[in-house]
PDB file of N, CA and C in Angstrom:
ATOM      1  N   UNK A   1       9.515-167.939  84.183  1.00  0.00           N
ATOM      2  CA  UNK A   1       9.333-167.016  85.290  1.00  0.00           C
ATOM      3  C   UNK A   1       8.745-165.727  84.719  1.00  0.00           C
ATOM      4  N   UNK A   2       7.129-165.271  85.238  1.00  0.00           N
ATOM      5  CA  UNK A   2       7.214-163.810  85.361  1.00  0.00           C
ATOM      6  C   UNK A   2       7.097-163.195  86.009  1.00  0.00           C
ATOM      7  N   UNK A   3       7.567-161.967  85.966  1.00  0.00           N
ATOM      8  CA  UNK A   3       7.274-160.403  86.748  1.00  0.00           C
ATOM      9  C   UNK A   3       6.270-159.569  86.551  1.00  0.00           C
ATOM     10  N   UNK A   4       5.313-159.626  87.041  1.00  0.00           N
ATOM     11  CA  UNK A   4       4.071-158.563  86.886  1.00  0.00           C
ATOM     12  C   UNK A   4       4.575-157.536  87.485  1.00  0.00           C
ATOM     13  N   UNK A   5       4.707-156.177  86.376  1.00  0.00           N
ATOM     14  CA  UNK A   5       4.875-154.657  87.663  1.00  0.00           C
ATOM     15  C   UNK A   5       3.472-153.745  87.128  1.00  0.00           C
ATOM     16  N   UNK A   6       2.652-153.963  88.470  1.00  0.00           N
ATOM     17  CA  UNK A   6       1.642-152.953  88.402  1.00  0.00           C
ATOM     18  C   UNK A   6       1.376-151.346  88.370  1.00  0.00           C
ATOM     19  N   UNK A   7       1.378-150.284  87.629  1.00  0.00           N
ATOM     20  CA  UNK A   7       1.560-149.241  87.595  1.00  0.00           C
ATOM     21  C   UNK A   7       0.607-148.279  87.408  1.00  0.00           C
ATOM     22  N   UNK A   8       0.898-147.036  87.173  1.00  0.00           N
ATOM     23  CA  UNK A   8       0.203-146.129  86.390  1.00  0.00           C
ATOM     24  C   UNK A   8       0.875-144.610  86.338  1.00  0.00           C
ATOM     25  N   UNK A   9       0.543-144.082  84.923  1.00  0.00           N
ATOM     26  CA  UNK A   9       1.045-143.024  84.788  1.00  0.00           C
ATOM     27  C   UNK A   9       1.304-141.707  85.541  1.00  0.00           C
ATOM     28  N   UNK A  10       0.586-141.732  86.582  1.00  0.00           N
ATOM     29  CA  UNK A  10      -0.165-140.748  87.842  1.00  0.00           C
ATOM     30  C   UNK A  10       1.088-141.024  88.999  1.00  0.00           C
ATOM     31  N   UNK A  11       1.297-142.203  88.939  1.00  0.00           N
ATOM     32  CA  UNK A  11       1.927-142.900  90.407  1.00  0.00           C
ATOM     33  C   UNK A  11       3.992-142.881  90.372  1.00  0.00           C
ATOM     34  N   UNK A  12       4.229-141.573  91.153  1.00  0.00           N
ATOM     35  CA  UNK A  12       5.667-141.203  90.642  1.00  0.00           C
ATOM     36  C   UNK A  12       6.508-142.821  91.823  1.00  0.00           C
ATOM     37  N   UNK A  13       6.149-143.305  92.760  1.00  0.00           N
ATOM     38  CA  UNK A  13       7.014-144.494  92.960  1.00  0.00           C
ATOM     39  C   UNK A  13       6.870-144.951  91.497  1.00  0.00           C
ATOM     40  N   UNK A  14       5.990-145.998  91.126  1.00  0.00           N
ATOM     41  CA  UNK A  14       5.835-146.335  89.953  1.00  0.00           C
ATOM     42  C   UNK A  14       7.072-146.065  88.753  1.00  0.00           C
ATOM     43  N   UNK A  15       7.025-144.621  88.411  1.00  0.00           N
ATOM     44  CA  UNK A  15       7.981-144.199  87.694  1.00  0.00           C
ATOM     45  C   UNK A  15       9.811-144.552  87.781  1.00  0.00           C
ATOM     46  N   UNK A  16       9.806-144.246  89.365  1.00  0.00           N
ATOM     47  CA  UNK A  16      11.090-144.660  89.770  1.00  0.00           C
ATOM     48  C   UNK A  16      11.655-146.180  89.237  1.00  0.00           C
ATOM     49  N   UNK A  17      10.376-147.166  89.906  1.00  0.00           N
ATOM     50  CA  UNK A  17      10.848-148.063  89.692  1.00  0.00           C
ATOM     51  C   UNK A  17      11.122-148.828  88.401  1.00  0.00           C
ATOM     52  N   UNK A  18      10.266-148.226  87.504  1.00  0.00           N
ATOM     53  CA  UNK A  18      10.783-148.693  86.287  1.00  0.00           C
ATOM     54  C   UNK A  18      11.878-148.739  85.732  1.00  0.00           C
ATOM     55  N   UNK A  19      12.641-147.816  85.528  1.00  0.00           N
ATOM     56  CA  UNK A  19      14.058-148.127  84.988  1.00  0.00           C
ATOM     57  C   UNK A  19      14.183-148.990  85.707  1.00  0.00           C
ATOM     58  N   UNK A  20      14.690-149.094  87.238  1.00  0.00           N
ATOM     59  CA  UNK A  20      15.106-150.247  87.726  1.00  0.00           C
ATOM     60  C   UNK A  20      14.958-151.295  87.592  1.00  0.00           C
ATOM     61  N   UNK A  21      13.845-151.667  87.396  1.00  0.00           N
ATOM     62  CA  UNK A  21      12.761-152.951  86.755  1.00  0.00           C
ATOM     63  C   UNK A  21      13.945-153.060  85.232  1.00  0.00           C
ATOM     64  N   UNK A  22      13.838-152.340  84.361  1.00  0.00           N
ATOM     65  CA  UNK A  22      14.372-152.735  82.709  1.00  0.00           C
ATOM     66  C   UNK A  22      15.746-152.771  83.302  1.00  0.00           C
ATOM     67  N   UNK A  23      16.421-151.974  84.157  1.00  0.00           N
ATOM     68  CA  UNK A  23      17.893-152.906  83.956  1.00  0.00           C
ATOM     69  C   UNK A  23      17.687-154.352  84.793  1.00  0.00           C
ATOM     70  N   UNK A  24      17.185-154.512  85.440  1.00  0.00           N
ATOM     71  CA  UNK A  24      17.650-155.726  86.289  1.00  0.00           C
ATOM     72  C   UNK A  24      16.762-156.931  85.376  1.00  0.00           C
ATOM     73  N   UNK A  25      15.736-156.374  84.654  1.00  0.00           N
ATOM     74  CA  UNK A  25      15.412-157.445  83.175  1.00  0.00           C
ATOM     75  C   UNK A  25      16.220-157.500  81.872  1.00  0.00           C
ATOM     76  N   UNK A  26      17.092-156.433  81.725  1.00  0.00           N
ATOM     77  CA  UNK A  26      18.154-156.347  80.557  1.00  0.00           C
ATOM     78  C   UNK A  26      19.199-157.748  81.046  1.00  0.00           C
ATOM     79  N   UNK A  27      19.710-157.441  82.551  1.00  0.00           N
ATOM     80  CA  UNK A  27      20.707-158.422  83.104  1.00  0.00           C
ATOM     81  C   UNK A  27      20.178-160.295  83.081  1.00  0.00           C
ATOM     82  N   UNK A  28      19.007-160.356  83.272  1.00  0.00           N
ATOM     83  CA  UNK A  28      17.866-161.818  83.003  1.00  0.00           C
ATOM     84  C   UNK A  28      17.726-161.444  81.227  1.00  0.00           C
ATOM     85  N   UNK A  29      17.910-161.185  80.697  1.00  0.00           N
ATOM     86  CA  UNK A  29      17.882-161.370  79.027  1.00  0.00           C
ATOM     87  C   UNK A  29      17.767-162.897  78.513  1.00  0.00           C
ATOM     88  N   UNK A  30      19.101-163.390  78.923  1.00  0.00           N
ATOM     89  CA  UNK A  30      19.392-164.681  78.705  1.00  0.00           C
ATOM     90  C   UNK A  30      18.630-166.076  79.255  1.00  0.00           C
ATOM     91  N   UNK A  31      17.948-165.450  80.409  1.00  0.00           N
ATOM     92  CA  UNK A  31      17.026-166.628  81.073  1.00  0.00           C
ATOM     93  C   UNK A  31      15.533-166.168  80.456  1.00  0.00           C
ATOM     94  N   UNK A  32      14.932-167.100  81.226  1.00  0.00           N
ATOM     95  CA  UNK A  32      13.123-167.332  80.706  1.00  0.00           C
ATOM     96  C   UNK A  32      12.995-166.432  81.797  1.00  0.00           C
ATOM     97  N   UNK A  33      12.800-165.285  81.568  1.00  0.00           N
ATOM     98  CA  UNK A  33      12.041-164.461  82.855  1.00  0.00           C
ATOM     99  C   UNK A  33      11.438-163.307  81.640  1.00  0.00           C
ATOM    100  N   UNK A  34      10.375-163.359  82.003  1.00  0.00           N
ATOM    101  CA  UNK A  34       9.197-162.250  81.154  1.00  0.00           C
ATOM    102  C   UNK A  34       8.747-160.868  82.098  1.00  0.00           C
ATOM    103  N   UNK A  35       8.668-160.131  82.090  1.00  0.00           N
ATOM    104  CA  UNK A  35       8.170-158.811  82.293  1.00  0.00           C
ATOM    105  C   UNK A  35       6.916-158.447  81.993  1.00  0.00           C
ATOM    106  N   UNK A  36       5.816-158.034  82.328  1.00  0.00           N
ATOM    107  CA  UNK A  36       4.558-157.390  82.107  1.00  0.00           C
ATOM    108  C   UNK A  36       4.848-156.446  82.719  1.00  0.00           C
ATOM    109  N   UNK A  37       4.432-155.501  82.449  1.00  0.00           N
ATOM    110  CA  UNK A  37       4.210-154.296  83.041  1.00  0.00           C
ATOM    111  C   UNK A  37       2.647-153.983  82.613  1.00  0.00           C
ATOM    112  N   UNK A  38       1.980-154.107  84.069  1.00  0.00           N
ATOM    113  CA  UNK A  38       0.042-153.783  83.762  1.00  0.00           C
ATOM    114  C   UNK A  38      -0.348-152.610  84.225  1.00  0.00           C
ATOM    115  N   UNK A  39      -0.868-152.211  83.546  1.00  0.00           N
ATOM    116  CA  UNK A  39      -1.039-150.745  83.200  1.00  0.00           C
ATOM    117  C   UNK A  39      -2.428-150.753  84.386  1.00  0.00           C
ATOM    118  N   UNK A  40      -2.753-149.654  85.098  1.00  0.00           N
ATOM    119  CA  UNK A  40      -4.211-150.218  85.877  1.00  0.00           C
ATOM    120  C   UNK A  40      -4.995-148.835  85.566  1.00  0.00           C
ATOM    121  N   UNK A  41      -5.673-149.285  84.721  1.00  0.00           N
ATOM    122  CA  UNK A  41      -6.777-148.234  84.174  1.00  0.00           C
ATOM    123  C   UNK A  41      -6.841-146.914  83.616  1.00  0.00           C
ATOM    124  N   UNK A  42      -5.785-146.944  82.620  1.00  0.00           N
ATOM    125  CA  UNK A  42      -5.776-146.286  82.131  1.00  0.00           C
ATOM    126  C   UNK A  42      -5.346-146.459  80.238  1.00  0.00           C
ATOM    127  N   UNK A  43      -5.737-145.356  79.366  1.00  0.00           N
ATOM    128  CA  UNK A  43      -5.464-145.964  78.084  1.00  0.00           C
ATOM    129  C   UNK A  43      -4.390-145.704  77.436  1.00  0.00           C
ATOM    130  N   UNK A  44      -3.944-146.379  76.177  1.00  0.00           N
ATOM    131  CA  UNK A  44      -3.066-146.567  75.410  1.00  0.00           C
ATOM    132  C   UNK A  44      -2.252-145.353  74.991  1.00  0.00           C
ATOM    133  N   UNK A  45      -2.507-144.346  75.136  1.00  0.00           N
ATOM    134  CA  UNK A  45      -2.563-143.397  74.536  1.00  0.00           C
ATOM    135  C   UNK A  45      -1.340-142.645  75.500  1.00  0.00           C
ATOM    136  N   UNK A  46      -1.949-142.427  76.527  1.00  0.00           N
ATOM    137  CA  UNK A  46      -0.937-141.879  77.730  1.00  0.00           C
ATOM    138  C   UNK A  46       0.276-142.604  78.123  1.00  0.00           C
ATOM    139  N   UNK A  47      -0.098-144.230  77.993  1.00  0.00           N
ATOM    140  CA  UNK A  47       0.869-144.685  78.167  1.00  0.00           C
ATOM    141  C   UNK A  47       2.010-144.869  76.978  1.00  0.00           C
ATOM    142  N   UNK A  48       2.116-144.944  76.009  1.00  0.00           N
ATOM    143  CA  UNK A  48       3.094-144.812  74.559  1.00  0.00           C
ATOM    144  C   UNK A  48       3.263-144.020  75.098  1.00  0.00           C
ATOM    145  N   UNK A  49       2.667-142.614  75.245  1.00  0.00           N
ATOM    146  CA  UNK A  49       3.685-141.333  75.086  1.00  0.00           C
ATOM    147  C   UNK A  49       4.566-141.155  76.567  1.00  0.00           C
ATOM    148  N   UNK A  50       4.299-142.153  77.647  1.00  0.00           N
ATOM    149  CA  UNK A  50       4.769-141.879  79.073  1.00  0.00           C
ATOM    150  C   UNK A  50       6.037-143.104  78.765  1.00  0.00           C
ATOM    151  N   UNK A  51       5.961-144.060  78.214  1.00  0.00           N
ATOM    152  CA  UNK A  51       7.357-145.000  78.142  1.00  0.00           C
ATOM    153  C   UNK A  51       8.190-144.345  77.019  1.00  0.00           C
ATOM    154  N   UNK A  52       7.071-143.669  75.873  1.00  0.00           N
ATOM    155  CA  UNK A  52       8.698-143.220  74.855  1.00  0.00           C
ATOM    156  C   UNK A  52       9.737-141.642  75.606  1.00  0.00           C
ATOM    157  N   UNK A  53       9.094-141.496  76.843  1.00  0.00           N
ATOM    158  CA  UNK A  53      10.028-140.526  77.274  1.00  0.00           C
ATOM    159  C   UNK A  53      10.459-140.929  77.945  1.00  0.00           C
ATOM    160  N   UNK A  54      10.358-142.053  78.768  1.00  0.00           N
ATOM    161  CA  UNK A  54      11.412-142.651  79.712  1.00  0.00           C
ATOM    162  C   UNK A  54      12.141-143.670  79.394  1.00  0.00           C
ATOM    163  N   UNK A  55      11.796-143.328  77.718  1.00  0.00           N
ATOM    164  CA  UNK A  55      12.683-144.730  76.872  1.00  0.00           C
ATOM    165  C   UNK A  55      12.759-145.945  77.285  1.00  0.00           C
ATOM    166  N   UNK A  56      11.411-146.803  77.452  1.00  0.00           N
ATOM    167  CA  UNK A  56      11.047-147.558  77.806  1.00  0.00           C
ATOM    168  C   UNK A  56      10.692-148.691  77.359  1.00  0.00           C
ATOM    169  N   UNK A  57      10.617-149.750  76.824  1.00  0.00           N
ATOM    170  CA  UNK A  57       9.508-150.792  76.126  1.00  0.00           C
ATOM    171  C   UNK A  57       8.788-152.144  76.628  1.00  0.00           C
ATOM    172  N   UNK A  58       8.831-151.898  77.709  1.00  0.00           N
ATOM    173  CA  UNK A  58       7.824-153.193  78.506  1.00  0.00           C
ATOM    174  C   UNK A  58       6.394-153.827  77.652  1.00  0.00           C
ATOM    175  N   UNK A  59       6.694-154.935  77.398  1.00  0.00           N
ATOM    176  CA  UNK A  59       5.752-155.874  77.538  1.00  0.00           C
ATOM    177  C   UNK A  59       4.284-155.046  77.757  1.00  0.00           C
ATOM    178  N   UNK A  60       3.230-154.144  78.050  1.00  0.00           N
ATOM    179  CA  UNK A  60       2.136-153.669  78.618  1.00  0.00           C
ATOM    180  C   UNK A  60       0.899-154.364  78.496  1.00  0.00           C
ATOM    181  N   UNK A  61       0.626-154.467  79.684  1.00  0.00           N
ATOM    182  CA  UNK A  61      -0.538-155.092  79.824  1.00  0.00           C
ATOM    183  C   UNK A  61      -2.128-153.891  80.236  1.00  0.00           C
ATOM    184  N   UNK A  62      -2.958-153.941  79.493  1.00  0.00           N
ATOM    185  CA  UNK A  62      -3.795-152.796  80.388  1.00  0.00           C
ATOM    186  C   UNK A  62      -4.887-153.680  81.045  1.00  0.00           C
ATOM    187  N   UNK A  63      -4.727-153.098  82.227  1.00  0.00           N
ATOM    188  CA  UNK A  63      -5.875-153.929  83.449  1.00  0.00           C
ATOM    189  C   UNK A  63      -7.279-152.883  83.184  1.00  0.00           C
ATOM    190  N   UNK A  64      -7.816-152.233  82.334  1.00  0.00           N
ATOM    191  CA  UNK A  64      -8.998-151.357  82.338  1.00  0.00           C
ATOM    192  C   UNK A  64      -9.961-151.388  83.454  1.00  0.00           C
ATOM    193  N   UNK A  65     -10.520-152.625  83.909  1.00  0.00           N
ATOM    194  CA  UNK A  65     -11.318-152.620  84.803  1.00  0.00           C
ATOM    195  C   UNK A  65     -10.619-153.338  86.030  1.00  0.00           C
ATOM    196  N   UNK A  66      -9.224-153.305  86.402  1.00  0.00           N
ATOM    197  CA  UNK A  66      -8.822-154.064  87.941  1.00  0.00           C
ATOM    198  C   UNK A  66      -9.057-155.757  87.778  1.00  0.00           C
ATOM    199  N   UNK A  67      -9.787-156.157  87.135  1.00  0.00           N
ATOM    200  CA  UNK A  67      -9.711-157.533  87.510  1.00  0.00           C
ATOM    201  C   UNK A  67      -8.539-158.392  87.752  1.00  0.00           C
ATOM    202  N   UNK A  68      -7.473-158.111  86.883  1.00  0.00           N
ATOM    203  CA  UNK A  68      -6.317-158.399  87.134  1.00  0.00           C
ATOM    204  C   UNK A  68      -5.239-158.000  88.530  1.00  0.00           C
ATOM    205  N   UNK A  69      -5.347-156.859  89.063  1.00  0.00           N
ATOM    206  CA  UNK A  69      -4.957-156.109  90.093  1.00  0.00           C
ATOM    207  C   UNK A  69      -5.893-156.896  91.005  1.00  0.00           C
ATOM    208  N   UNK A  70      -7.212-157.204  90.994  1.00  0.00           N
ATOM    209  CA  UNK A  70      -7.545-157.644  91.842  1.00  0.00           C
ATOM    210  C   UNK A  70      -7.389-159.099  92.464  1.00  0.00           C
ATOM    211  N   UNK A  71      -7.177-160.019  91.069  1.00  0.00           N
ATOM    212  CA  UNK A  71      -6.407-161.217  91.074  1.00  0.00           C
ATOM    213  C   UNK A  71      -5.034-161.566  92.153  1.00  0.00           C
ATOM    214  N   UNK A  72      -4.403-160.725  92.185  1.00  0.00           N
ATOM    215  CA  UNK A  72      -3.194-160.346  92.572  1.00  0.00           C
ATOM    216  C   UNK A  72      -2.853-159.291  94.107  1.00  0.00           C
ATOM    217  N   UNK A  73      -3.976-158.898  94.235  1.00  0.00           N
ATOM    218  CA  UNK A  73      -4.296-158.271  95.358  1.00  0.00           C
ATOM    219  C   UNK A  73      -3.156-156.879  95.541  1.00  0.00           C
ATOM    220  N   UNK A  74      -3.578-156.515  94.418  1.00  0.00           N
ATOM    221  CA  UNK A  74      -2.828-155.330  94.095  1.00  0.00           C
ATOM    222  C   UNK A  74      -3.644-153.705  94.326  1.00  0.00           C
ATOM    223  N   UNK A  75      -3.505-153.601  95.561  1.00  0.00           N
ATOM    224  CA  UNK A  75      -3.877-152.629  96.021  1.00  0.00           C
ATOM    225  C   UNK A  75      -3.357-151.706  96.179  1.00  0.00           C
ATOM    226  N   UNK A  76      -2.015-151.551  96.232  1.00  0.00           N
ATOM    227  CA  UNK A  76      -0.928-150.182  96.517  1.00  0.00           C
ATOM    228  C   UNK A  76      -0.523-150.118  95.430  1.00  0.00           C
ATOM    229  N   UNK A  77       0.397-149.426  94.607  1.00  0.00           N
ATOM    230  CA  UNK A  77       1.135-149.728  93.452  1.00  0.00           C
ATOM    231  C   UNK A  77       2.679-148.440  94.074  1.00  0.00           C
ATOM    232  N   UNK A  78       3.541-148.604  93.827  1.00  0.00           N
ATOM    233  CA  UNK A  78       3.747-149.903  92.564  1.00  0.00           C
ATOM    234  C   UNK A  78       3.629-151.420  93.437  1.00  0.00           C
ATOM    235  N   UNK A  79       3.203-153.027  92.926  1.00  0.00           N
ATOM    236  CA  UNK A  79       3.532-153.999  92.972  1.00  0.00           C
ATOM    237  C   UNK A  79       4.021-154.273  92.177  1.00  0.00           C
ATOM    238  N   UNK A  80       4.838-155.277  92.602  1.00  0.00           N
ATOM    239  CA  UNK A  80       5.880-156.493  91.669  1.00  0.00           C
ATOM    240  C   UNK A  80       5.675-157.577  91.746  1.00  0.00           C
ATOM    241  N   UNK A  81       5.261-158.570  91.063  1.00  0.00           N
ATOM    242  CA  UNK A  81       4.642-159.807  91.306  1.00  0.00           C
ATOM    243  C   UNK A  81       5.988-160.777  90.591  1.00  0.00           C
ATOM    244  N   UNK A  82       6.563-161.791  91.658  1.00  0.00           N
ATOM    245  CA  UNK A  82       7.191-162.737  90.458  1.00  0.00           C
ATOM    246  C   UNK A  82       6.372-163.981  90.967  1.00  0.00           C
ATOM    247  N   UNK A  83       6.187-164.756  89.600  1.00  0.00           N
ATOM    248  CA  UNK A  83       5.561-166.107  89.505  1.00  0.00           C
ATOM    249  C   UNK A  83       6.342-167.101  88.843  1.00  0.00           C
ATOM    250  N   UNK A  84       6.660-168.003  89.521  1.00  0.00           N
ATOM    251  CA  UNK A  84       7.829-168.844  89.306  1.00  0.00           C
ATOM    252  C   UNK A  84       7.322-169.775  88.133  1.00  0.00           C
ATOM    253  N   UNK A  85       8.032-171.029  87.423  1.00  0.00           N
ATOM    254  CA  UNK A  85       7.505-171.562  86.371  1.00  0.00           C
ATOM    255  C   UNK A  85       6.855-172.671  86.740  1.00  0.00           C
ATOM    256  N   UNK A  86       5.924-172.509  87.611  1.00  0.00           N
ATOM    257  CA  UNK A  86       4.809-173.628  88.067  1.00  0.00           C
ATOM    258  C   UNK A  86       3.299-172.801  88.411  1.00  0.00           C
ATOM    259  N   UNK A  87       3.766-171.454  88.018  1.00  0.00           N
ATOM    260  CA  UNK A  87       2.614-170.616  88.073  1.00  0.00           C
ATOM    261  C   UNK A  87       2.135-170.197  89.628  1.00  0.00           C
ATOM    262  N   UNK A  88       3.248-170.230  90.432  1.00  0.00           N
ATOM    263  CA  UNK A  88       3.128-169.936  91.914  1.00  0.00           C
ATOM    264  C   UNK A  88       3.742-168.544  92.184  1.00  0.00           C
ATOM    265  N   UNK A  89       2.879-167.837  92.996  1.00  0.00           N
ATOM    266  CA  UNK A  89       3.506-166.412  93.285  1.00  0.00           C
ATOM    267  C   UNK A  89       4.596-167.032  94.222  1.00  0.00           C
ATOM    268  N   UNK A  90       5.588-166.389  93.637  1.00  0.00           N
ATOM    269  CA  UNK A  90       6.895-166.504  95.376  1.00  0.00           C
ATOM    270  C   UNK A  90       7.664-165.416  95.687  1.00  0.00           C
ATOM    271  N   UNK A  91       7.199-164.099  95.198  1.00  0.00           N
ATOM    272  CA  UNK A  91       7.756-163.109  95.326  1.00  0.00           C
ATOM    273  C   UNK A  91       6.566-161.757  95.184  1.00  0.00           C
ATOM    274  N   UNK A  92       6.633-160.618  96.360  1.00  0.00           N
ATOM    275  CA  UNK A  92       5.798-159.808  95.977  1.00  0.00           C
ATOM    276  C   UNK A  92       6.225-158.639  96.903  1.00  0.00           C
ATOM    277  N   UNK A  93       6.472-157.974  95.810  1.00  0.00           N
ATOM    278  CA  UNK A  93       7.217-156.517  96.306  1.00  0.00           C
ATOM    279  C   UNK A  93       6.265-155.445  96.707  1.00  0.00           C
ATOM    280  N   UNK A  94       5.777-154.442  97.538  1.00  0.00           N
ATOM    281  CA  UNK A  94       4.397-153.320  97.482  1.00  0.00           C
ATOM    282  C   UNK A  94       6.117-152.087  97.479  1.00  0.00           C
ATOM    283  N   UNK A  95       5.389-151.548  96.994  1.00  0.00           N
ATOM    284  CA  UNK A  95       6.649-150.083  96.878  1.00  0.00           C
ATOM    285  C   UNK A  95       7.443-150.551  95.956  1.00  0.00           C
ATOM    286  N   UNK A  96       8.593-149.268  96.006  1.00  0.00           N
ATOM    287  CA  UNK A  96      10.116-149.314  95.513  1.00  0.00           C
ATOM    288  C   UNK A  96      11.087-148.886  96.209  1.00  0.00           C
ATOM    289  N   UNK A  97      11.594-147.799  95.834  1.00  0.00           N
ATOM    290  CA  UNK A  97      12.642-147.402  96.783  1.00  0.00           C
ATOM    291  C   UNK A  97      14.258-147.705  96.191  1.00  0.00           C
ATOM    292  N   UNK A  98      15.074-146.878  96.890  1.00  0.00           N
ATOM    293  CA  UNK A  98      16.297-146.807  96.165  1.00  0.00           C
ATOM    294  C   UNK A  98      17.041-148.710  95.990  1.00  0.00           C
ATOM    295  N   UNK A  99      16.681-148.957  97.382  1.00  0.00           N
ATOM    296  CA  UNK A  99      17.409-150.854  97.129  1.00  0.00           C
ATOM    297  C   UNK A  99      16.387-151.536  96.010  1.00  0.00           C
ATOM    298  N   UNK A 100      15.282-151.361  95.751  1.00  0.00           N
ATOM    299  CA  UNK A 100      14.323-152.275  95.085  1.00  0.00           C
ATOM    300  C   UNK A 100      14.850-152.685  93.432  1.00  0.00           C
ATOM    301  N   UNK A 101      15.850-152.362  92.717  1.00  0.00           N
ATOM    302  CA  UNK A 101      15.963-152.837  92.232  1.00  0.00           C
ATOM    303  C   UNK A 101      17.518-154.186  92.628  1.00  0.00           C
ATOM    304  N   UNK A 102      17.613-154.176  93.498  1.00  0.00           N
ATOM    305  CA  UNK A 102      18.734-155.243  94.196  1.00  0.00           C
ATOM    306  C   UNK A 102      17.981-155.862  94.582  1.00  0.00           C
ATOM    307  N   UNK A 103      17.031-155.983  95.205  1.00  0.00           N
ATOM    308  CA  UNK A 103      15.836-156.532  95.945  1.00  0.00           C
ATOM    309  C   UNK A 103      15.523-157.709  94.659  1.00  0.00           C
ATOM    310  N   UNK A 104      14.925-156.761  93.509  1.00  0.00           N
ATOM    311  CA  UNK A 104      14.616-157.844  92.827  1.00  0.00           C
ATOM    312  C   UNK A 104      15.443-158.581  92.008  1.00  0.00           C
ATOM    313  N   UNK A 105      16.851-158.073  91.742  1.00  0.00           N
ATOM    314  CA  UNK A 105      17.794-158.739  91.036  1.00  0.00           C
ATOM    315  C   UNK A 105      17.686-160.097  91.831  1.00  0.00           C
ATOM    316  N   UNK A 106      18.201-159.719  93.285  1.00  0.00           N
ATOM    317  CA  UNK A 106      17.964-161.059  94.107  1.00  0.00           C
ATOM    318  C   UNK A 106      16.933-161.955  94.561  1.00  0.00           C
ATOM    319  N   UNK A 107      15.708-161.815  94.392  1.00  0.00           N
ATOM    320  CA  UNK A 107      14.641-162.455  94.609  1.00  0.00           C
ATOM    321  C   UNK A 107      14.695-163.259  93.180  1.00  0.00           C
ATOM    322  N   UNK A 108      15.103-162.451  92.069  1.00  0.00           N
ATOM    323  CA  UNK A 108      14.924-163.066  90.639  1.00  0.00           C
ATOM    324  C   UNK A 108      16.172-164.301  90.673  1.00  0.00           C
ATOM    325  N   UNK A 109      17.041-164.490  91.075  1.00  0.00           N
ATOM    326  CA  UNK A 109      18.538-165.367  90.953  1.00  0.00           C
ATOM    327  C   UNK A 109      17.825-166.483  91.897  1.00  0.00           C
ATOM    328  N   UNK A 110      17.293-166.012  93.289  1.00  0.00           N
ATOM    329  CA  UNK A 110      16.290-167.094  93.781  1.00  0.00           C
ATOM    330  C   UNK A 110      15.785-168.038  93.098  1.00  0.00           C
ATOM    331  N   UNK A 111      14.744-167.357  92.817  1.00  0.00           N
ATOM    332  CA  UNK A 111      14.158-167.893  91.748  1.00  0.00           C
ATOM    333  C   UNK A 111      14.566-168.940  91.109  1.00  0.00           C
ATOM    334  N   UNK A 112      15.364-168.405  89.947  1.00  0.00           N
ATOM    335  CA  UNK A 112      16.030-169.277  89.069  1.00  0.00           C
ATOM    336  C   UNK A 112      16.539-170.568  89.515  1.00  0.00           C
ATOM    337  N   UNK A 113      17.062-170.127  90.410  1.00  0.00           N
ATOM    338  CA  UNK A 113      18.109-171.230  91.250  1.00  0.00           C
ATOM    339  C   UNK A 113      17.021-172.380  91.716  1.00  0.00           C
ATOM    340  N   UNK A 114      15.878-172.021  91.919  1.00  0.00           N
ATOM    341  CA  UNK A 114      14.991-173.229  92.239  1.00  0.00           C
ATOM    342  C   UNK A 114      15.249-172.811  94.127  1.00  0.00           C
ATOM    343  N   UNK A 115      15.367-171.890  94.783  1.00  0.00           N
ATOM    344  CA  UNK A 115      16.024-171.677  96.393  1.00  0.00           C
ATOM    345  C   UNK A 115      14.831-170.798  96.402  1.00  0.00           C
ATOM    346  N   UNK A 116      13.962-170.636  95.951  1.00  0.00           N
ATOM    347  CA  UNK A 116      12.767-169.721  96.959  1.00  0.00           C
ATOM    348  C   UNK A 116      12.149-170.498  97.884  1.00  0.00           C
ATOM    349  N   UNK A 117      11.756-169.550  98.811  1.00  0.00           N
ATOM    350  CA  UNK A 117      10.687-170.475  99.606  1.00  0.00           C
ATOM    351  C   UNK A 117       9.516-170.506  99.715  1.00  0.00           C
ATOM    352  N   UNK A 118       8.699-170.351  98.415  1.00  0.00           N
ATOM    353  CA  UNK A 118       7.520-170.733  98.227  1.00  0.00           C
ATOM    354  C   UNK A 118       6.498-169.507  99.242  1.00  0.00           C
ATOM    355  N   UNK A 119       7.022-168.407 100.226  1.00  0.00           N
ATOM    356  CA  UNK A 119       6.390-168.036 100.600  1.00  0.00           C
ATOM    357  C   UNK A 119       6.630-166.028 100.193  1.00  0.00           C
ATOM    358  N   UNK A 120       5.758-165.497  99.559  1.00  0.00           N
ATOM    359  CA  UNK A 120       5.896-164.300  99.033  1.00  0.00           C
ATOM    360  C   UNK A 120       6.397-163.149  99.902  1.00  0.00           C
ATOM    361  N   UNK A 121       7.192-162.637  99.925  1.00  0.00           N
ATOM    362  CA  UNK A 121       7.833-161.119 100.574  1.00  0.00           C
ATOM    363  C   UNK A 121       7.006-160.034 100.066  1.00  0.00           C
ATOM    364  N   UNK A 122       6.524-159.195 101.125  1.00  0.00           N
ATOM    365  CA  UNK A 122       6.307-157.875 100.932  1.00  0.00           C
ATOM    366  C   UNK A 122       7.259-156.968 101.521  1.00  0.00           C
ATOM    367  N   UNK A 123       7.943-156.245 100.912  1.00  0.00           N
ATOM    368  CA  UNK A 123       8.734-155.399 100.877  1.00  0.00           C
ATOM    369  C   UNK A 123       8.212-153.645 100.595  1.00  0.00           C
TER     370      UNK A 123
END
């Protein structure tokens, strides 16, 4: 299972949701669930110094030119993409917000459990 979270340094939802994102991936430790966090156009540079202050260490992916965001139809950010282990989106979050990390604890246990329904949530 992964979680694509689309971001950027500029974008304060974004910010929020990250911690939330690393605890509710600290709690999945033990299962196959991976984390990306894709960076959308911006460089290396800003981002090291924007996760070592929010004491951070995600996985980073940098999308430089969108192709990836665009793959994914990632137009708002923050998105959350989960892709189950058959390579099917079945989960897709636009925003955050104070529930969003319960949101995804539970979409993620879905998941696992093999109980999604194959059809993606925007939240």
């Amino acid at each position: 299972v992964v979680v694509l979270d689309f971001w950027a340094t500029w974008c304060g939802p974004c910010l929020q949701a990250m911690p939330q994102i690393d605890r509710v991936m600290h709690e999945f430790k033990d299962h196959d669930v991976q984390l990306v966090a894709v960076n959308l156009q911006e460089g290396p540079e800003s981002i090291k110094s924007l996760l070592k202050r929010l004491k951070l260490n995600p996985t980073v992916a940098l999308d430089i030119d969108g192709a990836v965001a665009a793959k994914y139809a990632a137009i708002a950010i923050p998105q959350t993409v989960i892709i189950d282990s058959d390579g099917k989106v079945v989960r897709l979050f636009v925003g955050g917000g104070p529930q969003f990390g319960e949101q995804l604890r539970a979409a993620l246990k879905s998941v696992l459990a093999g109980s999604d329904d194959s059809s993606p949530d925007a939240t």
